[in-house]
Structure formats: C-alpha cells, structure tokens
Protein backbone atom coordinates (compact mmCIF):
# COMPACT_ATOMS: atom_id res chain seq x y z
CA UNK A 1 99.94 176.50 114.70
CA UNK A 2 100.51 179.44 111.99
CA UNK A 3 96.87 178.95 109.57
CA UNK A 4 97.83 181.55 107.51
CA UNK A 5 96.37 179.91 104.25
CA UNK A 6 92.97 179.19 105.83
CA UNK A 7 90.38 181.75 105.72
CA UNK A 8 89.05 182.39 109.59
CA UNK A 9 89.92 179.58 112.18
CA UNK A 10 87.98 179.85 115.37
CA UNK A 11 91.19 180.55 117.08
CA UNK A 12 90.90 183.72 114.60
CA UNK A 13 87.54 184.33 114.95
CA UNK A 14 87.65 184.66 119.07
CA UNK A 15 91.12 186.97 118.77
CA UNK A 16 89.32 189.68 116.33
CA UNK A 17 85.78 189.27 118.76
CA UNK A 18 88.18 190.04 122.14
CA UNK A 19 89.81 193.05 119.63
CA UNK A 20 86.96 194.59 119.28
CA UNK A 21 85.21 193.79 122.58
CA UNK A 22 82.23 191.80 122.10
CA UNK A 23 81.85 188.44 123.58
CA UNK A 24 79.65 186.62 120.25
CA UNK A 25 78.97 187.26 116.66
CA UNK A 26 75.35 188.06 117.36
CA UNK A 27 76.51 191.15 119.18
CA UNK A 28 77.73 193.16 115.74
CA UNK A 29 73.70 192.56 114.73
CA UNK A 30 71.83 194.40 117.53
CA UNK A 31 71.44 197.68 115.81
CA UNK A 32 69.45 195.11 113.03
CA UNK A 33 65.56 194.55 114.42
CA UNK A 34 64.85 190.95 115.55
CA UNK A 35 61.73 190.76 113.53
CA UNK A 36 63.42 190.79 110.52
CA UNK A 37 66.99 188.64 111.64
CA UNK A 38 66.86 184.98 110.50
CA UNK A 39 66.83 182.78 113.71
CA UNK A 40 67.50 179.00 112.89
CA UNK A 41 69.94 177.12 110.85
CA UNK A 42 70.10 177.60 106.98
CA UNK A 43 68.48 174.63 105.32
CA UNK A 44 71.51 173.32 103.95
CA UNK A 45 72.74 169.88 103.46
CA UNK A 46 76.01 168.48 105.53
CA UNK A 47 79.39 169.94 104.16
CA UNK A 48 81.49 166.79 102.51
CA UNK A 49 85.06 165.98 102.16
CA UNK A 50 86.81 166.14 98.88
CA UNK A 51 86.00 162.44 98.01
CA UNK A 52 82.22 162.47 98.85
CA UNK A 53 81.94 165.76 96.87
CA UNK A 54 83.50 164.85 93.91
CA UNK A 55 81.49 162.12 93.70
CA UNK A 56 78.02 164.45 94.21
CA UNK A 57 79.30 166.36 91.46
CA UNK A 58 79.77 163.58 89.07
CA UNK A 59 76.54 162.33 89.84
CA UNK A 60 74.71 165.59 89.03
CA UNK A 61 76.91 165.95 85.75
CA UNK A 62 75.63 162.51 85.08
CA UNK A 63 72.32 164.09 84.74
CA UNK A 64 73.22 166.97 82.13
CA UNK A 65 74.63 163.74 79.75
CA UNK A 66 70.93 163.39 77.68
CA UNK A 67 70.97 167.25 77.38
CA UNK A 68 74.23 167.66 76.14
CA UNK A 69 73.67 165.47 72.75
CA UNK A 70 70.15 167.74 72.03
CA UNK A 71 69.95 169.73 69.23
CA UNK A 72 68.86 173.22 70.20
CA UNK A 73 66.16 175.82 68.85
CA UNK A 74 66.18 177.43 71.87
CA UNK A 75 67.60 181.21 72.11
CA UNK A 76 65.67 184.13 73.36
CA UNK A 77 68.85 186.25 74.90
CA UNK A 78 71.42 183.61 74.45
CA UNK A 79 72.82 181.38 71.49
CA UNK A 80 74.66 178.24 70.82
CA UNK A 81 77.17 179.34 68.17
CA UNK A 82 80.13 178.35 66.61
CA UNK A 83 83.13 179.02 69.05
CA UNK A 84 87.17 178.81 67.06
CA UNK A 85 89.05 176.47 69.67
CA UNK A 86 92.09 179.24 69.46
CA UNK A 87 89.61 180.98 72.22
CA UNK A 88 89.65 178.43 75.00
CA UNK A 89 93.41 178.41 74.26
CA UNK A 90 94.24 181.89 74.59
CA UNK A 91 91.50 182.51 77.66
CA UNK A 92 93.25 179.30 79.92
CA UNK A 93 97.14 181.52 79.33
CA UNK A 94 97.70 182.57 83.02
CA UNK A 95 98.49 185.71 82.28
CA UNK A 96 94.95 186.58 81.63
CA UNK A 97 93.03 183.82 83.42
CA UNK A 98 94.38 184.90 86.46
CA UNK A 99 94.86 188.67 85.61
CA UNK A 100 94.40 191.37 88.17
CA UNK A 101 92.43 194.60 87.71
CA UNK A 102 94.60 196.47 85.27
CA UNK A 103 94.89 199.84 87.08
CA UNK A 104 98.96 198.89 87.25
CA UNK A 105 99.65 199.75 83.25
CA UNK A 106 103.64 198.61 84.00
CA UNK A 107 102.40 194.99 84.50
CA UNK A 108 99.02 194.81 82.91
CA UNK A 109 100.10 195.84 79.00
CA UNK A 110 99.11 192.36 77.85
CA UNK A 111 95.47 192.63 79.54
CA UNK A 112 95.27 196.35 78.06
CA UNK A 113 95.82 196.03 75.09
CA UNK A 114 93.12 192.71 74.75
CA UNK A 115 90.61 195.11 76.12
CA UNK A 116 91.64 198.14 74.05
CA UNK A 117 91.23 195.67 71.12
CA UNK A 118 87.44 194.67 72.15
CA UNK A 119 86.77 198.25 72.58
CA UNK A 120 88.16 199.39 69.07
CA UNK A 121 86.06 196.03 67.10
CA UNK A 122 83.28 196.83 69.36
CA UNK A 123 83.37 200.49 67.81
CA UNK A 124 83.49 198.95 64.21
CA UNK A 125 80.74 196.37 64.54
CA UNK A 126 78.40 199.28 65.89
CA UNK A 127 79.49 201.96 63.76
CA UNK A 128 79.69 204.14 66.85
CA UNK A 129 82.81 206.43 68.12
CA UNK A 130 84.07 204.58 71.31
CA UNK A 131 83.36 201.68 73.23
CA UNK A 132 84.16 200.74 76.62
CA UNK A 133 86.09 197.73 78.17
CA UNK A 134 82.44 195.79 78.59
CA UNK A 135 79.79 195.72 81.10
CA UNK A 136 78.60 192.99 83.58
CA UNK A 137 75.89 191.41 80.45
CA UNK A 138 73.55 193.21 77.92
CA UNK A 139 70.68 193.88 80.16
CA UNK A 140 72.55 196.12 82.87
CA UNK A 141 74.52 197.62 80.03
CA UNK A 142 70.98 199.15 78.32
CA UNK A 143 70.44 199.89 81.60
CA UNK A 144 73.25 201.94 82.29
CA UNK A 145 72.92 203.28 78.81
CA UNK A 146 69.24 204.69 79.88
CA UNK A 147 70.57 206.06 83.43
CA UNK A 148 73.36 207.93 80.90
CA UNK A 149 70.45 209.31 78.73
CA UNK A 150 68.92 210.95 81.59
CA UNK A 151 72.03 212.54 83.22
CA UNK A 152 71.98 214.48 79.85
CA UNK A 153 70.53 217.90 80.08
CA UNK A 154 71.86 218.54 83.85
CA UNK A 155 69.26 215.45 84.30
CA UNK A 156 66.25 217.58 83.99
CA UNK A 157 63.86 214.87 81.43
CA UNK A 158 62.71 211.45 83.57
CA UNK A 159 60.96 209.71 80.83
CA UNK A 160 62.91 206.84 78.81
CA UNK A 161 60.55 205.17 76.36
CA UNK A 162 61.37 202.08 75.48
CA UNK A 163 59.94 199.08 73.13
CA UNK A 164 57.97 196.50 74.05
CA UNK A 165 59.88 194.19 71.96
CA UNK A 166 63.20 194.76 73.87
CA UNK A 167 64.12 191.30 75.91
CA UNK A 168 61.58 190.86 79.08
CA UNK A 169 64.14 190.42 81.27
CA UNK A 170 66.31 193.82 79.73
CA UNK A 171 62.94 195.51 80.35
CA UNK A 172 62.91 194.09 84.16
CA UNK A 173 66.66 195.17 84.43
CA UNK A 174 65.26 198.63 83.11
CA UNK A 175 62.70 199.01 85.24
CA UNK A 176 64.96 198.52 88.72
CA UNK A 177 67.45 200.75 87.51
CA UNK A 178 64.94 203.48 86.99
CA UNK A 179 63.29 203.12 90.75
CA UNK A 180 66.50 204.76 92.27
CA UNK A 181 66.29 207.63 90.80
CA UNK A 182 62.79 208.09 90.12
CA UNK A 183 62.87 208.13 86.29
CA UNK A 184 59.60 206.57 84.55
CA UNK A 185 59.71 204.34 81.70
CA UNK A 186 56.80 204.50 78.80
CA UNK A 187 56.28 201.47 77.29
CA UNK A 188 54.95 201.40 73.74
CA UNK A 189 53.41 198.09 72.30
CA UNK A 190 54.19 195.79 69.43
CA UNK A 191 52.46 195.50 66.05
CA UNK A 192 52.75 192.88 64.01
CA UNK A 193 56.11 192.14 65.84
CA UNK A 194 57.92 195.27 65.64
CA UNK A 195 57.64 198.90 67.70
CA UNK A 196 54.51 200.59 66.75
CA UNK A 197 55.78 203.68 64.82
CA UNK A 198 52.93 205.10 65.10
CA UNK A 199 52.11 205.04 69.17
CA UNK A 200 56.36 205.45 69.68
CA UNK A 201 55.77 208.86 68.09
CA UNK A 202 53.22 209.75 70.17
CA UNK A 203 54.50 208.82 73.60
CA UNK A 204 57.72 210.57 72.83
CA UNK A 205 57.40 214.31 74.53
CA UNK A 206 59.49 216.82 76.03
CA UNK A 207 60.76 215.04 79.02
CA UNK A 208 61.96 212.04 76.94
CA UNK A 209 65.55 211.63 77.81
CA UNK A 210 65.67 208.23 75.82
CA UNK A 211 63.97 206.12 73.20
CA UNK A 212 65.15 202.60 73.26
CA UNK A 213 65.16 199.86 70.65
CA UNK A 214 66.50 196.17 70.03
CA UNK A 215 68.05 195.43 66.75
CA UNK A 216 67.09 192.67 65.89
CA UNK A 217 64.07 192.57 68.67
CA UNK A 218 63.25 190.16 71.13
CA UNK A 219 60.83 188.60 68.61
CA UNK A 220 63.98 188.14 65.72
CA UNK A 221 62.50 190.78 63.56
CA UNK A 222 64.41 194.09 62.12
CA UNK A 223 63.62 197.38 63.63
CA UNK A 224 63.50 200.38 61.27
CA UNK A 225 66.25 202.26 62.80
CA UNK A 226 65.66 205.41 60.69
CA UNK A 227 62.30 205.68 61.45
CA UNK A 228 63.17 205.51 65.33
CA UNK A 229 65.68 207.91 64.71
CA UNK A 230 63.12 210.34 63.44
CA UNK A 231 60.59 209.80 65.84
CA UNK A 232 63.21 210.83 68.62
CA UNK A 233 64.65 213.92 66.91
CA UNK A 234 61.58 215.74 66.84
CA UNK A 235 61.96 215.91 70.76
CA UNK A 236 65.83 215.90 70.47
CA UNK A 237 65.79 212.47 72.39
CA UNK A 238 69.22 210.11 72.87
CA UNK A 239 68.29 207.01 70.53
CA UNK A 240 69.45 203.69 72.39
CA UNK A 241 69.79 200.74 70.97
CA UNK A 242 70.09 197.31 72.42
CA UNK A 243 71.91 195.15 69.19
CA UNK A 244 72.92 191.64 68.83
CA UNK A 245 76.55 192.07 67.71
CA UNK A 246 76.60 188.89 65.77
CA UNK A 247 73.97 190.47 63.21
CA UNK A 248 75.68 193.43 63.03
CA UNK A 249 78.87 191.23 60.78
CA UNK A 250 75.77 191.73 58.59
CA UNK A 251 72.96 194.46 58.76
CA UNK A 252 74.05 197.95 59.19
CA UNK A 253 75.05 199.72 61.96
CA UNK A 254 73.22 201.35 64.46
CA UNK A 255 75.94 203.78 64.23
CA UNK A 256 74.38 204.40 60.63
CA UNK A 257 71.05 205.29 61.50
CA UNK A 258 72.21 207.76 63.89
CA UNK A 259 72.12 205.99 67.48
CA UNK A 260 73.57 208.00 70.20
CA UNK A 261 74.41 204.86 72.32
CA UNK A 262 74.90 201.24 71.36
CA UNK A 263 74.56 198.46 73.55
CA UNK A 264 74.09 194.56 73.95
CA UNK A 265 75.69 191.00 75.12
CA UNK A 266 78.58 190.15 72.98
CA UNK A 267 77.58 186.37 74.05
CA UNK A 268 76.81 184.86 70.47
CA UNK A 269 80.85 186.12 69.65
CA UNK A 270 83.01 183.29 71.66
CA UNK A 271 81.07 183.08 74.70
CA UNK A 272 79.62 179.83 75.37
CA UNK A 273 76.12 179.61 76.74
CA UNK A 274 77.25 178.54 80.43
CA UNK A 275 73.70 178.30 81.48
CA UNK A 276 72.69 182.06 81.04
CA UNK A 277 76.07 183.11 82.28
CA UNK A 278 78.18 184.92 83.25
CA UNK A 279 78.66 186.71 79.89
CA UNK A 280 79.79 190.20 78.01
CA UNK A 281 77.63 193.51 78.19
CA UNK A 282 79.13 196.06 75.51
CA UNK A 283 78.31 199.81 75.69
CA UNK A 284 79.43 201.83 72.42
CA UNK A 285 78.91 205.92 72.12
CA UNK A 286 79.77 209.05 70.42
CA UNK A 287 82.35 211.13 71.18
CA UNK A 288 80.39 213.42 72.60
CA UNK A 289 79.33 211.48 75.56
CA UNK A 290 82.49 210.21 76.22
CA UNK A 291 82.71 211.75 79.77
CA UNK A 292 79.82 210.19 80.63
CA UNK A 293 80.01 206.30 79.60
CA UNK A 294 80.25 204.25 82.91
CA UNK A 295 82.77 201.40 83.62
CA UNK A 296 86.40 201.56 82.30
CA UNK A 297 88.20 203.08 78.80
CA UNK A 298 91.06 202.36 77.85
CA UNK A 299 93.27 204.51 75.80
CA UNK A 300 96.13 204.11 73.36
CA UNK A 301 99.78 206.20 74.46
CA UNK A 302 103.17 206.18 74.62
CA UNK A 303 105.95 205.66 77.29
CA UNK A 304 109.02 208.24 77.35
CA UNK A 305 110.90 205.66 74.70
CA UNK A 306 108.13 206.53 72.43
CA UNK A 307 106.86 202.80 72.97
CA UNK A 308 103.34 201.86 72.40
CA UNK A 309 101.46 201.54 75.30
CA UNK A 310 97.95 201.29 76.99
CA UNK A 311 96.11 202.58 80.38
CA UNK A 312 93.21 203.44 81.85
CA UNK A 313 92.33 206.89 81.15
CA UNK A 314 89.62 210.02 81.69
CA UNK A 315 88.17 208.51 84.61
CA UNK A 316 90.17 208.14 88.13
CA UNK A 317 90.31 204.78 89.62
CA UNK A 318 87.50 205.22 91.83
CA UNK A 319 85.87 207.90 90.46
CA UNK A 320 82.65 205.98 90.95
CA UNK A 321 82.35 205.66 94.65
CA UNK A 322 80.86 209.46 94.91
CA UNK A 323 77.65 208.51 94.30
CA UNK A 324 76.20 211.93 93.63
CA UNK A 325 78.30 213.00 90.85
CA UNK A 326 79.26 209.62 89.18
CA UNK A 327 77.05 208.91 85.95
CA UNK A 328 77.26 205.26 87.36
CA UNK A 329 78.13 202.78 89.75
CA UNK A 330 80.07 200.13 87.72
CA UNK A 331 83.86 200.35 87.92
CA UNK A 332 84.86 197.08 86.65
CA UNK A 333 84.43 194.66 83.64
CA UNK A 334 84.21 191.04 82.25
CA UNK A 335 88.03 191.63 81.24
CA UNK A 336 87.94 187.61 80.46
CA UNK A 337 84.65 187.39 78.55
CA UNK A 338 85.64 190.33 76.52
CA UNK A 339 88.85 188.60 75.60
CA UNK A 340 87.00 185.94 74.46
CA UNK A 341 84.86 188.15 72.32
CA UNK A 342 88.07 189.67 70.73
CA UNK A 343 89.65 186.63 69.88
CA UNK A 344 86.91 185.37 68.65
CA UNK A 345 86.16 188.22 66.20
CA UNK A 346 90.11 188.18 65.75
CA UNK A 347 89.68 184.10 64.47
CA UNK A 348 86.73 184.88 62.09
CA UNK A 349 87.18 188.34 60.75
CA UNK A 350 85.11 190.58 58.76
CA UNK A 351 84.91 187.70 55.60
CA UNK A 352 84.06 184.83 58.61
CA UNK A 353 81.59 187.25 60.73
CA UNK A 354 79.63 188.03 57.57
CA UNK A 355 79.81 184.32 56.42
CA UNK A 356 78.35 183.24 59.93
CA UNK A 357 75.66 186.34 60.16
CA UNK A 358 74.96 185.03 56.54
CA UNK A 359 74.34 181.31 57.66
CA UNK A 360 71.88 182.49 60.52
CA UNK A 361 69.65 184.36 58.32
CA UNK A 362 69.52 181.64 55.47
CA UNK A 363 68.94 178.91 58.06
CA UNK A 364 66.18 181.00 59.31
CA UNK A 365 64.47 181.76 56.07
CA UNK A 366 64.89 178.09 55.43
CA UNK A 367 62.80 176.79 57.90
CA UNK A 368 60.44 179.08 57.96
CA UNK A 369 59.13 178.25 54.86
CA UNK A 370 59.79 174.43 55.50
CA UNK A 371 57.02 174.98 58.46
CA UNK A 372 55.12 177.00 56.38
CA UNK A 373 54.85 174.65 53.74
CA UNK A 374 54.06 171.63 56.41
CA UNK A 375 50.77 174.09 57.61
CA UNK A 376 52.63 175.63 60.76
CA UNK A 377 51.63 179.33 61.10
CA UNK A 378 54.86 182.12 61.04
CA UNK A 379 53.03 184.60 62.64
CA UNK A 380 55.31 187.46 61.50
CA UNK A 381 56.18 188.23 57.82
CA UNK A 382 58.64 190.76 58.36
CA UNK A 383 62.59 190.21 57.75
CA UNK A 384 64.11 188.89 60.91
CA UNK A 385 67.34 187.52 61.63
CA UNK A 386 68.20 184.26 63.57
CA UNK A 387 64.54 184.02 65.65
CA UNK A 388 61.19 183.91 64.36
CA UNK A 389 57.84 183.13 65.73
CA UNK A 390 54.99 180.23 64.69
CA UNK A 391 51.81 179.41 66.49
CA UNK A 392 51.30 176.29 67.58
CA UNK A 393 47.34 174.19 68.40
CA UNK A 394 48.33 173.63 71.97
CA UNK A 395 50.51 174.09 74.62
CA UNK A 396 54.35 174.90 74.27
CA UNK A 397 55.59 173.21 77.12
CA UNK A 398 53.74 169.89 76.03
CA UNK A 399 55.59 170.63 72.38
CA UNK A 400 58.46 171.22 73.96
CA UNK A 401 58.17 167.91 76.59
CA UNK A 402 57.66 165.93 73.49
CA UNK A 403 60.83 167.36 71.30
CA UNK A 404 63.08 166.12 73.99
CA UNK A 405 62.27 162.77 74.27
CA UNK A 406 63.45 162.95 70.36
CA UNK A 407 66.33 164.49 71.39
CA UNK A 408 65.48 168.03 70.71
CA UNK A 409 65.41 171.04 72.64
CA UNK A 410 62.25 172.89 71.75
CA UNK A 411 62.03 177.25 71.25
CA UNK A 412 60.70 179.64 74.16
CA UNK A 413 57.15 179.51 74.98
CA UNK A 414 55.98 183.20 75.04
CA UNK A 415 53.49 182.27 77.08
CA UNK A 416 55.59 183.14 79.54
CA UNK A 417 56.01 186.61 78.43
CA UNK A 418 52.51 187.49 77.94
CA UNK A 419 48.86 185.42 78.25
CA UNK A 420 48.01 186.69 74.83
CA UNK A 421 50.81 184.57 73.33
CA UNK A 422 50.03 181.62 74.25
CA UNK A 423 50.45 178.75 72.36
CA UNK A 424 53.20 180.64 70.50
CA UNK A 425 57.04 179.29 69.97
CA UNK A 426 59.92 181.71 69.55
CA UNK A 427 62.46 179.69 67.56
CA UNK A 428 65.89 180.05 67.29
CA UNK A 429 68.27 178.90 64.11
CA UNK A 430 72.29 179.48 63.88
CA UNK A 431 75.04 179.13 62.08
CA UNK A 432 75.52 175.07 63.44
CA UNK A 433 71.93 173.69 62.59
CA UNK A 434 72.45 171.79 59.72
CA UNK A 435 69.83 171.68 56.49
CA UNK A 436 68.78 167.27 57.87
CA UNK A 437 68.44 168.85 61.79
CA UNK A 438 66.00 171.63 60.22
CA UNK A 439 63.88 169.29 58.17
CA UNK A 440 63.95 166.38 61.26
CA UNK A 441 62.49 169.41 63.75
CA UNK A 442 59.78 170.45 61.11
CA UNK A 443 58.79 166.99 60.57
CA UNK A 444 58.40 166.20 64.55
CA UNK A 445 56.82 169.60 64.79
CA UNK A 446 54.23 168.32 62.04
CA UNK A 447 53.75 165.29 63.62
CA UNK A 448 52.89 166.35 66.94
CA UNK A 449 50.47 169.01 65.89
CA UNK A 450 48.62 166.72 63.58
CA UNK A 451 48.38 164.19 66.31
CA UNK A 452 46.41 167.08 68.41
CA UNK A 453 43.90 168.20 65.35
C-alpha cells in the first residue's frame, strides 16, 4: 500500500532501520549516557480520533468563554489594541498565509515587497536608517542587538550595560544570550522609576560595548534619551534602545536622540495578543552597521525590463550557518506577523497612529488622577505613556482574584519582579478602554481597598 502522504509508517520505519543496519531505535542513542536517557513512557494522555478531539477542544474553549468578555488592564510586554479587520483579510490570502521562504525573488515579489514595506515604516517610526525583515519577538531582537554591539571593535569590549527598567523577561533573554560568548552585563538600578542617570554614568567604562534602554520602560515611564545618549558617548558606547513602536506614532524617535540600534515587538501594531505569542521582533540601525544586522534585508531593484522589483540582498542565503564569522544565528523572520504590522500601519497611517498613541496617553493620564483623587497612591510622577504604577494595602493577586469575579482583568503584580514591590500594580490603559470602563475599575479598586483598611 503506497503511504506516501503519511509521515513514517512502521513499514517505513523498519526499511530505513535495515538501511542503515541497526535492529531498534534505541541503537542510534548509545553514544548518549544512560544516566541521563529518559527510560519510561512520557506522561501523556491516550491519542483520540478526530471526533473525541474536537470535542476536548471545545470543552477547553468552553473554559476561556468568562475571560473573553473581561475588560483588561493587564499589559506588561503585550497589549490589547485596536486591530483594522482589513488585517485578518489580507493575512488569510494564500499567497502569503501559506508563503514559502522568499529566497526565490521570481515567485516571491508579492511576499517581498510586504516585507520591504515593514522594513521601510519600521525605519520611519524609529527614525533610524534601515530596518530588517523582523526578528522572532522583541526580547531576542535586543538581544541580538547587544550580541551586534559587541562584535563592534573586532569584539574586543564584553560589557553591555543595560537598565533595570528594561522588561524582566528581555533582561532574562539578555542574560542567556550573553553566556555563549562570555560577555557580562552591568545592571544599573531604577530611581523613582526611570534609569538612574547618575549610577548609568558611572558603570559605563572602557569595555562598554552597549548601553541599553526601553522607551517607554517596563514601568510606562519616558526615558531621557539624550541624557543616555550622553552618558554613552563619553566612552564611545553603541546606544540601544528597546521602543514600543506604538508610542513612537507619538514621542520622538530614538533615531532623534542619536540611538545606534533600535529595537522592540511590533505586537501593539495588528498583532493580536495570542496568549504571549508568537509575535514581531523589529531591529532598526544606521547605515553604518548595515553589514552587521542579523536576520534578512531586503532591498529595492530592478529586472532587465527596468521593472521594479525586490530580493534578498548583502547577505548569502546561509551566510549564518558559519558560526564563527556570522554576527548571528537567525536567518529567518515572522514574514506573517510583520505583514500584519504593515497593514496595519498601512490602515491607520501617520494621522490614525498619532490619534491612537494620543488616546493611550490621555486614557492614562485620566485614570491616574481618577485613582489619585479616590486615595490610591501613583507611585511615579513622571510622564509615562500607556502603563503606570499605584500601590495597593495588600496583596495583588487577592486584588486581582477579586476584579475578575466583576469581570475585570486586574494589572501585573510586580511582586513578581522584585520582593521590594510588593503590593504594587503595574496598570495598563489603551486606545479601547472607554472613559465608564476607567471610572467602573477605579471605583472597584476603591472599594476593595477600603474594605481592607
């Protein structure tokens, strides 16, 4: 019987064992010690047929139904935005829902020229020279923009210094990246919810390859680019900076201040939340690092007609398997994420990005002073985007536990992020919370805090 269509039949399985002369499976593992081979089945429930599993999945669907009606203060790395329905349309077109890797420019023009359109807005939101075709998500991207910073100088300064009010989880990222290849990473406290100027200065020496910055931070408050920008030009330091592109339709550039590399998640531009992924890392530069940016570029030509056209250019196809020379390992791209990013930015435009980056910061400022006039501590004064933080007289999670049952999703308990913040909410307003949602969440948060004192 020909199974062409089915992955490996035991039929197939026994023919490719006899090919290569071993009688079982667990032959091709010797050269692996036993003490560290898993002996035993996996702990994994009985495989179903189509009709059973449908059914499993409807029933834990069934389960998401109270969640999906919440309204949601929660951010901390990734937003519920407004998303223009023209970008489920254009994403579910076969030609790019199924498209292949683009390294075939005769039948991939279509694909091209959607990411050479992401790149090119990417470059205008950041203020920067290029961008590339997008990275895996934000937090490998600053990763692979701090791996960049220290291939600079024939790779001779180890030290990237970085904020402690970059995302936890970016600064996890950070910190794996840099094991390979030995680099250290400085970190340099808060104050008052923003990079301590003063103490950034100071850990910033001569083996500094990079200083890196979020814009807005973790917290939601404004960096001051230009002072960063300073601090690392005294020791001639690459300035990173890890931005939220949706508040860049508003605040200015990094490109402005002088950032040598620009990167972020370009989830908050058409990219639903999917349950923290899989989403859009961006990675923007100057020209003078072009050689160096990892993952794909393409570039803008023309065909012997003198046609428009688009391919994959200064970097061969798999220039990134030579591990000792490449400036890094990634050699593909969310090609379908990024497309949603474009068309997104495409549907809105510079009038509708600045409208929505508008919204976010008015909504903000709005409740904040609703909570502050209702007693509930802001704990930072400083000008801050979409995310702010307010101290709460007990525990987040009970806060939180509480919200839902009134059909609200509660902000991020810092607690998690550090012991000294607990009983601290990080809380998160956009573009679709409307002025009744905002008062309805400060008057539960009243309520429940009042019940406590």
């Amino acid at each position: 019987m020909d199974y062409r269509y089915l992955p490996v039949t035991g039929e197939d399985k026994e023919e490719m064992l006899k090919t290569i002369g071993v009688d079982a499976i667990d032959e091709l593992f010797e050269d692996v010690p036993e003490n560290i081979r898993f002996a035993g089945e996996m702990d994994l429930p009985k495989a179903l047929g189509e009709t059973d599993l449908l059914k499993e999945m409807k029933r834990l669907s069934d389960r998401n139904a109270n969640v999906q009606d919440c309204v949601s203060y929660l951010g901390a790395g990734v937003y519920e935005h407004y998303i223009p329905t023209v970008v489920d349309h254009v994403l579910r077109r076969s030609e790019f829902y199924t498209a292949y890797t683009p390294y075939q420019p005769e039948i991939s023009q279509g694909e091209l020229q959607a990411i050479f359109e992401f790149q090119t807005m990417i470059s205008e939101l950041t203020g920067m020279d290029i961008a590339n075709s997008s990275m895996y998500d934000g937090p490998t991207a600053l990763a692979e923009a701090a791996l960049m910073a220290a291939s600079e100088n024939r790779g001779k300064r180890r030290t990237i210094v970085v904020s402690e009010t970059i995302h936890p989880e970016a600064l996890d990222v950070l910190k794996t990246y840099a094991a390979g290849p030995g680099l250290t990473v400085k970190i340099v406290p808060e104050k008052d919810g923003r990079t301590d100027l003063d103490k950034l200065e100071k850990t910033i020496d001569a083996d500094t390859a990079g200083v890196i910055v979020q814009y807005p931070n973790f917290y939601g408050t404004i960096e001051d680019l230009a002072a960063v920008r300073q601090a690392a030009d005294k020791e001639n330091s690459l300035m990173i900076v890890s931005a939220n592109p949706l508040s860049l339709g508003i605040l200015t550039p990094p490109g402005h201040f002088g950032a040598d590399i620009v990167a972020g998640d370009a989830q908050p531009l058409g990219i639903p939340m999917q349950f923290g992924g899989p989403h859009c890392g961006f990675f923007a530069t100057t020209k003078k690092h072009i050689r160096k940016v990892p993952g794909r570029l393409v570039g803008q030509t023309e065909d012997e007609d003198g046609s428009r056209g688009y391919v994959l250019t200064l970097q061969a196809r798999e220039q990134h398997i030579r591990r000792d020379k490449a400036t890094s390992n990634i050699c593909s791209n969310q090609a379908l994420n990024a497309l949603a990013a474009s068309v997104a930015m495409t549907a809105l435009g510079k009038k509708g990005l600045r409208e929505t980056a508008e919204r976010n910061i008015k909504g903000t400022h709005f409740l904040k002073q609703l909570l502050k006039q209702k007693g509930i501590q802001v704990v930072h004064e400083s000008p801050s985007f979409n995310e702010f933080v307010i101290n709460l007289s007990r525990p987040v999670s009970e806060v939180n536990e509480q919200l839902f049952q009134h059909g609200i999703i509660g902000g991020y308990d810092l607690g998690k992020v550090s012991a000294d913040k607990k009983g601290q909410m990080l809380v998160c307003v956009t573009e679709l919370r409307t002025r009744e949602q905002l008062e309805t969440f400060a008057d539960q948060l009243e309520v429940l805090i009042h019940e406590t004192a």
